[in-house]
N, C-alpha and C. Protein backbone atom coordinates (compact mmCIF):
# COMPACT_ATOMS: atom_id res chain seq x y z
N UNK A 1 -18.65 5.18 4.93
CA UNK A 1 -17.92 5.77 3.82
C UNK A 1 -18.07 4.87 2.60
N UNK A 2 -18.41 5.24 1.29
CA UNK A 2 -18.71 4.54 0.20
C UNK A 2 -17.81 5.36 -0.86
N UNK A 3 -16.25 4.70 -1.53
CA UNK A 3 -15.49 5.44 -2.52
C UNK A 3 -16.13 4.62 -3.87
N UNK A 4 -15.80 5.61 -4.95
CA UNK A 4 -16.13 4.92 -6.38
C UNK A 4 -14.54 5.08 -6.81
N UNK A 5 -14.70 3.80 -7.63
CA UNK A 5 -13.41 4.19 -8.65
C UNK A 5 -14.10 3.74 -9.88
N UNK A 6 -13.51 4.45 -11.23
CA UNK A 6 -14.31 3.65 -12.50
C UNK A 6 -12.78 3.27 -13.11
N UNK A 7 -13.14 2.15 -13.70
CA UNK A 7 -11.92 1.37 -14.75
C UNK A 7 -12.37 1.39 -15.76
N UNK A 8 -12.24 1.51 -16.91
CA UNK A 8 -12.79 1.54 -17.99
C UNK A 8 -11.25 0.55 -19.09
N UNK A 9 -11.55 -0.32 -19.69
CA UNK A 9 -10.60 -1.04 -20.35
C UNK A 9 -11.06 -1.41 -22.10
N UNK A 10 -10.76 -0.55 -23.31
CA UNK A 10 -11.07 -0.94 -24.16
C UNK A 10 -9.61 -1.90 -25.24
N UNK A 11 -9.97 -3.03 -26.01
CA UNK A 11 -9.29 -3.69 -26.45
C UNK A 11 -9.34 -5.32 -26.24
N UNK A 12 -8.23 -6.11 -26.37
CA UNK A 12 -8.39 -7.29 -25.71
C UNK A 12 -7.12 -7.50 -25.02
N UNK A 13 -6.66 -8.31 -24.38
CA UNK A 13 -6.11 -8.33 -22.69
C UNK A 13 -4.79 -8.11 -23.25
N UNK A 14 -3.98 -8.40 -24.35
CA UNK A 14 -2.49 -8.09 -24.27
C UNK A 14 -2.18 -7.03 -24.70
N UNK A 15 -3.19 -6.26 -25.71
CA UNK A 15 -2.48 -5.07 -26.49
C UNK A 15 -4.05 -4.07 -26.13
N UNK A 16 -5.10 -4.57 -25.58
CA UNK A 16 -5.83 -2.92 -24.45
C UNK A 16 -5.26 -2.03 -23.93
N UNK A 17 -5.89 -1.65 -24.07
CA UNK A 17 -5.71 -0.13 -22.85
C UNK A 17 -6.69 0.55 -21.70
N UNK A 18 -6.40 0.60 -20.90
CA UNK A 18 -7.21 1.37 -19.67
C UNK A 18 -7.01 2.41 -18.79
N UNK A 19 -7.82 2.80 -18.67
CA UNK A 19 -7.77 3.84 -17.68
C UNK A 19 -8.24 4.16 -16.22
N UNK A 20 -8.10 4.60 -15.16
CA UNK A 20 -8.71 4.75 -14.07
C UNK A 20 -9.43 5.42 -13.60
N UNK A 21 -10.04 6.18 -12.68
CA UNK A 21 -10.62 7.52 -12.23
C UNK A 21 -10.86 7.47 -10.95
N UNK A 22 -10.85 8.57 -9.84
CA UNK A 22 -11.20 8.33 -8.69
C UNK A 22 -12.11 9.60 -8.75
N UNK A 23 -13.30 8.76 -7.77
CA UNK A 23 -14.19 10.05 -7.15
C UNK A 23 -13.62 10.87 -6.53
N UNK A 24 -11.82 11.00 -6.14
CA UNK A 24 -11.88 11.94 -5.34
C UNK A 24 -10.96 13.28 -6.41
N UNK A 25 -10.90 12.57 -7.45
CA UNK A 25 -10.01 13.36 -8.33
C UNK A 25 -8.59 13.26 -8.26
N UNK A 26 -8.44 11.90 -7.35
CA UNK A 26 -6.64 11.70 -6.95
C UNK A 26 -6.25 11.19 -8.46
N UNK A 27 -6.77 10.70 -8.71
CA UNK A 27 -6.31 10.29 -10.48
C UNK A 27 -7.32 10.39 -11.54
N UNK A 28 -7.05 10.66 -12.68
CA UNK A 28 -8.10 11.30 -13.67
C UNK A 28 -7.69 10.28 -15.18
N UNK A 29 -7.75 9.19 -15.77
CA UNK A 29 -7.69 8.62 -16.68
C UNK A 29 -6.06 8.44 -16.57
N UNK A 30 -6.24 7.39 -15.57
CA UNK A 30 -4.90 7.04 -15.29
C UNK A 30 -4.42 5.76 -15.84
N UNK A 31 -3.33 5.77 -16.96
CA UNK A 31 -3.23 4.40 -17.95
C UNK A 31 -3.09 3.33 -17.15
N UNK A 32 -3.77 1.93 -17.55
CA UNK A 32 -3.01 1.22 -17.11
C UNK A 32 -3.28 -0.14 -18.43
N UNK A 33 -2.67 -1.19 -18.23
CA UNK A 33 -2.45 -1.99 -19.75
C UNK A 33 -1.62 -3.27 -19.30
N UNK A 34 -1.79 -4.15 -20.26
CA UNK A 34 -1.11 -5.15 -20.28
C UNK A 34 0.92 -4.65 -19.57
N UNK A 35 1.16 -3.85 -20.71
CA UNK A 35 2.38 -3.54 -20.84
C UNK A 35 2.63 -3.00 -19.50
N UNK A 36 2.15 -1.72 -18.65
CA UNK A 36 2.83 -1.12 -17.50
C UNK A 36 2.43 -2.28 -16.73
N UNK A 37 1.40 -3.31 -16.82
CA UNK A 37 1.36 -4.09 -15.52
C UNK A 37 2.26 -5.36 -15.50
N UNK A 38 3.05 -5.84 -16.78
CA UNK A 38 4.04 -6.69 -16.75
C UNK A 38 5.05 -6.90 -17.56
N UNK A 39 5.61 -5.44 -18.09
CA UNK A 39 6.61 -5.22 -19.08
C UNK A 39 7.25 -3.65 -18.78
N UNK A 40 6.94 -3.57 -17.74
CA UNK A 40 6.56 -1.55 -17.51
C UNK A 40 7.52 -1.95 -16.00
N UNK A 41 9.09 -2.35 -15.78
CA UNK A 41 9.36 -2.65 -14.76
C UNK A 41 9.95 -0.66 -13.89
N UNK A 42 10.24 -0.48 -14.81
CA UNK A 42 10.63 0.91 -14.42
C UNK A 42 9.65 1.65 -14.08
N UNK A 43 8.23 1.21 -14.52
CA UNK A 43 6.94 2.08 -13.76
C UNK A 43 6.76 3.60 -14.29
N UNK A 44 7.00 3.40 -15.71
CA UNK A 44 6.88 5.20 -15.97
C UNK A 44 5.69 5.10 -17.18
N UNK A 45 4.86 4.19 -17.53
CA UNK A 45 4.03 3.95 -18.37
C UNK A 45 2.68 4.43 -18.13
N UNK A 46 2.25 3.72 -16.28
CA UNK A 46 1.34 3.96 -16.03
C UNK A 46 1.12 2.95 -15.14
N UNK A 47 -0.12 3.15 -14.41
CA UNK A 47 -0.03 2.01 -12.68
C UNK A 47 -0.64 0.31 -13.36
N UNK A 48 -0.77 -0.35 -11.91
CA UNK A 48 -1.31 -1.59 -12.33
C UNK A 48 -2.36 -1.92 -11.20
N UNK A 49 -3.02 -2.50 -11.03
CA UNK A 49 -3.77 -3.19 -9.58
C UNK A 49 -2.67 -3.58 -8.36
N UNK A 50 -1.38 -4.28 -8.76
CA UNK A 50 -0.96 -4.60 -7.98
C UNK A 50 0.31 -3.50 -7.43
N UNK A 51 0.23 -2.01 -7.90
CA UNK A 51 0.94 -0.83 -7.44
C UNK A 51 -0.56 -0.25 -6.81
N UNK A 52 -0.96 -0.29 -6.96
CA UNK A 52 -2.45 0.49 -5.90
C UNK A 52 -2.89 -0.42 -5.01
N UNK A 53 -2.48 -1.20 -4.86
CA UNK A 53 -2.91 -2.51 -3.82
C UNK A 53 -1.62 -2.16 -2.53
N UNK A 54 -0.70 -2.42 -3.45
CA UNK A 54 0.81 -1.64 -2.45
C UNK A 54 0.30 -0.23 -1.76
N UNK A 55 -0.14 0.60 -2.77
CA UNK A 55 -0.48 1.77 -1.97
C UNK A 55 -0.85 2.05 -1.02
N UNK A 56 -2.50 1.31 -0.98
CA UNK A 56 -3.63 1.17 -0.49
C UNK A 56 -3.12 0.64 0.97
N UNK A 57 -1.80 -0.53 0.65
CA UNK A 57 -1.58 -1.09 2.13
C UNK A 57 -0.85 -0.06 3.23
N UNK A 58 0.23 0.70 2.30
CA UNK A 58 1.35 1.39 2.70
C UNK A 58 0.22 2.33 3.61
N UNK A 59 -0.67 3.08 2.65
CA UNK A 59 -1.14 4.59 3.26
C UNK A 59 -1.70 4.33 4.65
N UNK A 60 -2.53 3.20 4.45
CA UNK A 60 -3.35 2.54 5.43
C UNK A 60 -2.89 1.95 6.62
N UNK A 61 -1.73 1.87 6.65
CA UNK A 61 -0.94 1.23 7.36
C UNK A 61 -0.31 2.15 8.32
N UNK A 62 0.17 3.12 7.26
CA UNK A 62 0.77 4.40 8.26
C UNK A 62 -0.19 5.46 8.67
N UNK A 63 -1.57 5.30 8.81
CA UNK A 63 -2.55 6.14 9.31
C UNK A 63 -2.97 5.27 10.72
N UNK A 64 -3.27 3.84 9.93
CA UNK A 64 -3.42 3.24 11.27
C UNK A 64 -2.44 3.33 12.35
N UNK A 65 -1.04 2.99 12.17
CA UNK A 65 0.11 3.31 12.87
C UNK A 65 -0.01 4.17 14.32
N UNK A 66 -0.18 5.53 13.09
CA UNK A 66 -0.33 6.96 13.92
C UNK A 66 -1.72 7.06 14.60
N UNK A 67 -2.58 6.09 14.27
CA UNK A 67 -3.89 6.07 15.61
C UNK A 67 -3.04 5.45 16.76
N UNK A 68 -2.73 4.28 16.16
CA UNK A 68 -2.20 3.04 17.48
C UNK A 68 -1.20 3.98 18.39
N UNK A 69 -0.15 4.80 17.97
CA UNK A 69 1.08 5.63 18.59
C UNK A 69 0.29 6.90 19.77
N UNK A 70 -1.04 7.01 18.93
CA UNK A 70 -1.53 8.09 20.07
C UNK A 70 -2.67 7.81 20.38
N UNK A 71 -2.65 6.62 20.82
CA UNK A 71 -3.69 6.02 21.64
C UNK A 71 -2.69 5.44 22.74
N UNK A 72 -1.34 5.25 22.17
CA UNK A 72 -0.47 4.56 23.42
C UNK A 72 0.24 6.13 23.64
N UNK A 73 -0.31 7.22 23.57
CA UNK A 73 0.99 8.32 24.48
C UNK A 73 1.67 8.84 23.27
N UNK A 74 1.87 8.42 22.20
CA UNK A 74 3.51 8.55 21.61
C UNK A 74 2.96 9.72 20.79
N UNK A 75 3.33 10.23 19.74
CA UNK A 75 3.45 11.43 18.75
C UNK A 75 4.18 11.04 17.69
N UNK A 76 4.33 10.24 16.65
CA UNK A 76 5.22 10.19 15.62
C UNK A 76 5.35 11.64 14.76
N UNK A 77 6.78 11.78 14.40
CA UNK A 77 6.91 12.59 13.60
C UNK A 77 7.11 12.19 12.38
N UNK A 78 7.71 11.20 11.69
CA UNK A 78 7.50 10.72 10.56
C UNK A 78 7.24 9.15 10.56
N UNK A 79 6.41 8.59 9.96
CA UNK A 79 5.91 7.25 9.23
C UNK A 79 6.70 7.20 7.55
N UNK A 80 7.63 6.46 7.48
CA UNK A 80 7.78 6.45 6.10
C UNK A 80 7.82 4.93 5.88
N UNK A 81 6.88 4.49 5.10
CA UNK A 81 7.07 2.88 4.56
C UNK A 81 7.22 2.45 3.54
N UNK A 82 7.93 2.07 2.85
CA UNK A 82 8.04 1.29 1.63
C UNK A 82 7.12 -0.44 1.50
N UNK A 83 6.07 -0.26 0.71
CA UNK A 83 5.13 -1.44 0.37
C UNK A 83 6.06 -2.36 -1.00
N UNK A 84 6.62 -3.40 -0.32
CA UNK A 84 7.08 -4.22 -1.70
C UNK A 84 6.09 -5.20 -2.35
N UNK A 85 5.35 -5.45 -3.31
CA UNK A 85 4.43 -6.56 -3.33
C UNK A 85 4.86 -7.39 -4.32
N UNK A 86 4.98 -8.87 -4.30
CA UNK A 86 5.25 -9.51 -4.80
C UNK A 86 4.08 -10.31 -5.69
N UNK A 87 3.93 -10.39 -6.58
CA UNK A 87 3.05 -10.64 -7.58
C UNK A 87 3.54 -12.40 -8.87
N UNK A 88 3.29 -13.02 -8.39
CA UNK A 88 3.90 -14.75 -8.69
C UNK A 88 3.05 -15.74 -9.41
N UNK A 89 2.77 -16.57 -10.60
CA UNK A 89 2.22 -17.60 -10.87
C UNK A 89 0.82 -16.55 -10.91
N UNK A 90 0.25 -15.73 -11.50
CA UNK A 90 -0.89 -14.90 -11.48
C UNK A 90 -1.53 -14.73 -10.04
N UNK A 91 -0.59 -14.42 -8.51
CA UNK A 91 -1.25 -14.27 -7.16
C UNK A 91 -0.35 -13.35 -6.76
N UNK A 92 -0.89 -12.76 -6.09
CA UNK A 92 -0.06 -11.75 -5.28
C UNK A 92 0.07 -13.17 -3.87
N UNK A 93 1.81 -12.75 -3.47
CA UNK A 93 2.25 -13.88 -2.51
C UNK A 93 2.62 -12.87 -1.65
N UNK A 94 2.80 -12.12 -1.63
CA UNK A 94 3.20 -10.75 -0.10
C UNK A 94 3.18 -9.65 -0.45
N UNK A 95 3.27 -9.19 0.45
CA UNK A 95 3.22 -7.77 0.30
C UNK A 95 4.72 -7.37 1.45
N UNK A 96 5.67 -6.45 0.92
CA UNK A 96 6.46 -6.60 2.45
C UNK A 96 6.62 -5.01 2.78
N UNK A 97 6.36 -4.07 4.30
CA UNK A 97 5.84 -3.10 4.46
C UNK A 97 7.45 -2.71 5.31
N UNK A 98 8.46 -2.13 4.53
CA UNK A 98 9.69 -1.39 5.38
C UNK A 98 9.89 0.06 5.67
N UNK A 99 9.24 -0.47 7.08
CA UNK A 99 9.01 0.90 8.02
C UNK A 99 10.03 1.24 8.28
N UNK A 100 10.22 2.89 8.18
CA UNK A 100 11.22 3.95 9.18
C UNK A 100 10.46 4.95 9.78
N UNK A 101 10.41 5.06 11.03
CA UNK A 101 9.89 5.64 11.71
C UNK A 101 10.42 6.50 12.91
N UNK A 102 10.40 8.11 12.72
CA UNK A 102 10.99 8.67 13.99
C UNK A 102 9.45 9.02 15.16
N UNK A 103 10.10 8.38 15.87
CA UNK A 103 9.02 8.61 17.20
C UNK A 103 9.88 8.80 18.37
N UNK A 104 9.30 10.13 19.09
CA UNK A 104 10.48 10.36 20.20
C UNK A 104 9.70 9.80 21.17
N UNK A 105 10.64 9.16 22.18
CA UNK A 105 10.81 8.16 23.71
C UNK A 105 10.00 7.29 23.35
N UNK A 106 10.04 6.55 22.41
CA UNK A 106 9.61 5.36 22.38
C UNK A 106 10.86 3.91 22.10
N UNK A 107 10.54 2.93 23.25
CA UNK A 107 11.56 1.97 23.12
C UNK A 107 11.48 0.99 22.17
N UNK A 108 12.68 0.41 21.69
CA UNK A 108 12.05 -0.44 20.72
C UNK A 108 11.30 -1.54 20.57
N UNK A 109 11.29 -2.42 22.03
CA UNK A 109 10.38 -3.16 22.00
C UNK A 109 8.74 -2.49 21.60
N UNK A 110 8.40 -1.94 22.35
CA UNK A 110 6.78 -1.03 22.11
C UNK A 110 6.60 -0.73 20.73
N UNK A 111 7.78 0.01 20.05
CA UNK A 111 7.59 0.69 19.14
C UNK A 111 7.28 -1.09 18.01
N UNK A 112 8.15 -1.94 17.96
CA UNK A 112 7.41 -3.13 17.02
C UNK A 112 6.12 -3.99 17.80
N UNK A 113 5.98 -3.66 18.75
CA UNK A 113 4.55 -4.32 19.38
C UNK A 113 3.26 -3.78 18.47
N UNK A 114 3.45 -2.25 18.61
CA UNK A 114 2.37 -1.12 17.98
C UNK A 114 2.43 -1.09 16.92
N UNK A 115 3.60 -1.53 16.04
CA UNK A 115 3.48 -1.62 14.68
C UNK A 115 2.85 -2.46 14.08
N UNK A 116 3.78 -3.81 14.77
CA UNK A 116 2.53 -5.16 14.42
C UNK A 116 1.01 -5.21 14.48
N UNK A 117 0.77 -4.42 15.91
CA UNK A 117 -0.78 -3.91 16.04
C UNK A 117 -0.97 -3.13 14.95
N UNK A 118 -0.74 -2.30 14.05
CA UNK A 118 -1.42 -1.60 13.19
C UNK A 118 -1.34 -2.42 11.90
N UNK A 119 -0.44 -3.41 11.90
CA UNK A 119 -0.66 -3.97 10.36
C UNK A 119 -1.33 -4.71 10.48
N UNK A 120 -2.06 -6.15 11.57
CA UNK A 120 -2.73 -6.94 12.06
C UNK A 120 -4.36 -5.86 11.89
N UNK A 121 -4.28 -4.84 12.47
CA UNK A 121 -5.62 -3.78 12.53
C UNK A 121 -5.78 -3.32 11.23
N UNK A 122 -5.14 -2.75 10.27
CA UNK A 122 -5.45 -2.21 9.20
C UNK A 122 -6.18 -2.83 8.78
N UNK A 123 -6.99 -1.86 8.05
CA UNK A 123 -8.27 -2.39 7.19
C UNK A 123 -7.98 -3.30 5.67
N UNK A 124 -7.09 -2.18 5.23
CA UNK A 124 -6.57 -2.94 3.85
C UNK A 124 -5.51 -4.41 4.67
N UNK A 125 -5.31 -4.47 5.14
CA UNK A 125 -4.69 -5.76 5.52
C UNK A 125 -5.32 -6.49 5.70
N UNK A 126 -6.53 -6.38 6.08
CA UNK A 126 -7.60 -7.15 6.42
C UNK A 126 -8.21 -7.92 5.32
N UNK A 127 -8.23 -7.75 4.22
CA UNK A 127 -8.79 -8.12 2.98
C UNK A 127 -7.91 -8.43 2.39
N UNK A 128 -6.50 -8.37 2.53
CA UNK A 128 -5.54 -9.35 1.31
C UNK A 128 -5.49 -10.22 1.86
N UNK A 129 -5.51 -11.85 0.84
CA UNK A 129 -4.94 -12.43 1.08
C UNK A 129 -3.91 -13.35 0.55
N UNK A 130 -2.92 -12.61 1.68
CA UNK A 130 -1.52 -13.14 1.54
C UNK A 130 -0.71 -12.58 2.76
N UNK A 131 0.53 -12.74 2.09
CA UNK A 131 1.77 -12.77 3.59
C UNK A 131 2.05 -11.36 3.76
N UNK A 132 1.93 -10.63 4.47
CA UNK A 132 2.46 -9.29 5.28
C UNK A 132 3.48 -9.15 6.02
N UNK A 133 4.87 -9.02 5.45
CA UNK A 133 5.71 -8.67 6.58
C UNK A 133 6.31 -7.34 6.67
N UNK A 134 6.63 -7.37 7.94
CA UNK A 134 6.78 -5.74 8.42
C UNK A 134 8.13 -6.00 8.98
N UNK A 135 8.80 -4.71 8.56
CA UNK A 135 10.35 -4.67 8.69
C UNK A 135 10.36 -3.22 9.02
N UNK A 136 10.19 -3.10 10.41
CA UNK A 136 10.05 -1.32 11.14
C UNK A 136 11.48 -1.27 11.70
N UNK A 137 12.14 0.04 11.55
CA UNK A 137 12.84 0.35 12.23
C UNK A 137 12.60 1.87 12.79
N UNK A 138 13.19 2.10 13.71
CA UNK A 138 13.42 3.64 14.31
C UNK A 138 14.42 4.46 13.73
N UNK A 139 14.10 5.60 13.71
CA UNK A 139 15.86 6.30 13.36
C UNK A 139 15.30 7.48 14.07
């Protein structure tokens, strides 16, 4: 599998502007700028690298999940995760992934064994580097 994304950024770094694009058409000249990436705390401006990096972990995370759950038996009915990423001294220092997850007859030990297995397995996890913690619960 080979994705494109194009960035395109005209200006200079505090008062530019940019935009995004995906080959798949998930976003189409999507702003992004000095301002939404560190003055934009409410997030209604436009994304940054380090909100698509969150994404990228979250989505990836809960696809892998739902391989690992039915490869062990289980069936999840919902994956919902919240990706917090912490962004410090110009580094991203974590990322923190708070899982809720309904999965029927699964105990809770298993159910954080398989989780850990999918954030350890994920692909996008695989390439950050920094701290990953996972805070799964059941409901």
């Amino acid at each position: 599998m080979i994705r494109k994304i194009n960035a395109v950024w005209k200006g200079n770094g505090s008062d530019g502007i940019g935009v995004l694009n995906a080959q798949s058409g998930a976003f189409n000249n999507m702003p992004y700028s000095f301002k939404t990436r560190f003055e934009n705390d409410e997030g209604t401006l436009g994304t940054n690298p380090e909100e698509l990096i969150a994404a990228a972990l979250a989505g990836c995370f809960n696809m892998k999940l739902s391989f690992v759950l039915n490869e062990a038996n289980y069936q999840p009915i919902e994956l919902n995760t919240d990706a917090i990423l912490t962004f410090q001294d110009g580094k991203i220092i974590s990322v923190e992934l708070i899982l809720k997850a309904e999965i029927p007859s699964i105990s809770e030990n298993k159910f954080i064994e398989l989780a850990e297995e999918a954030k350890v397995n994920c692909p996008i996890s695989g390439v950050l580097n920094c701290k990953i913690i996972l805070k799964p619960t059941l409901i």
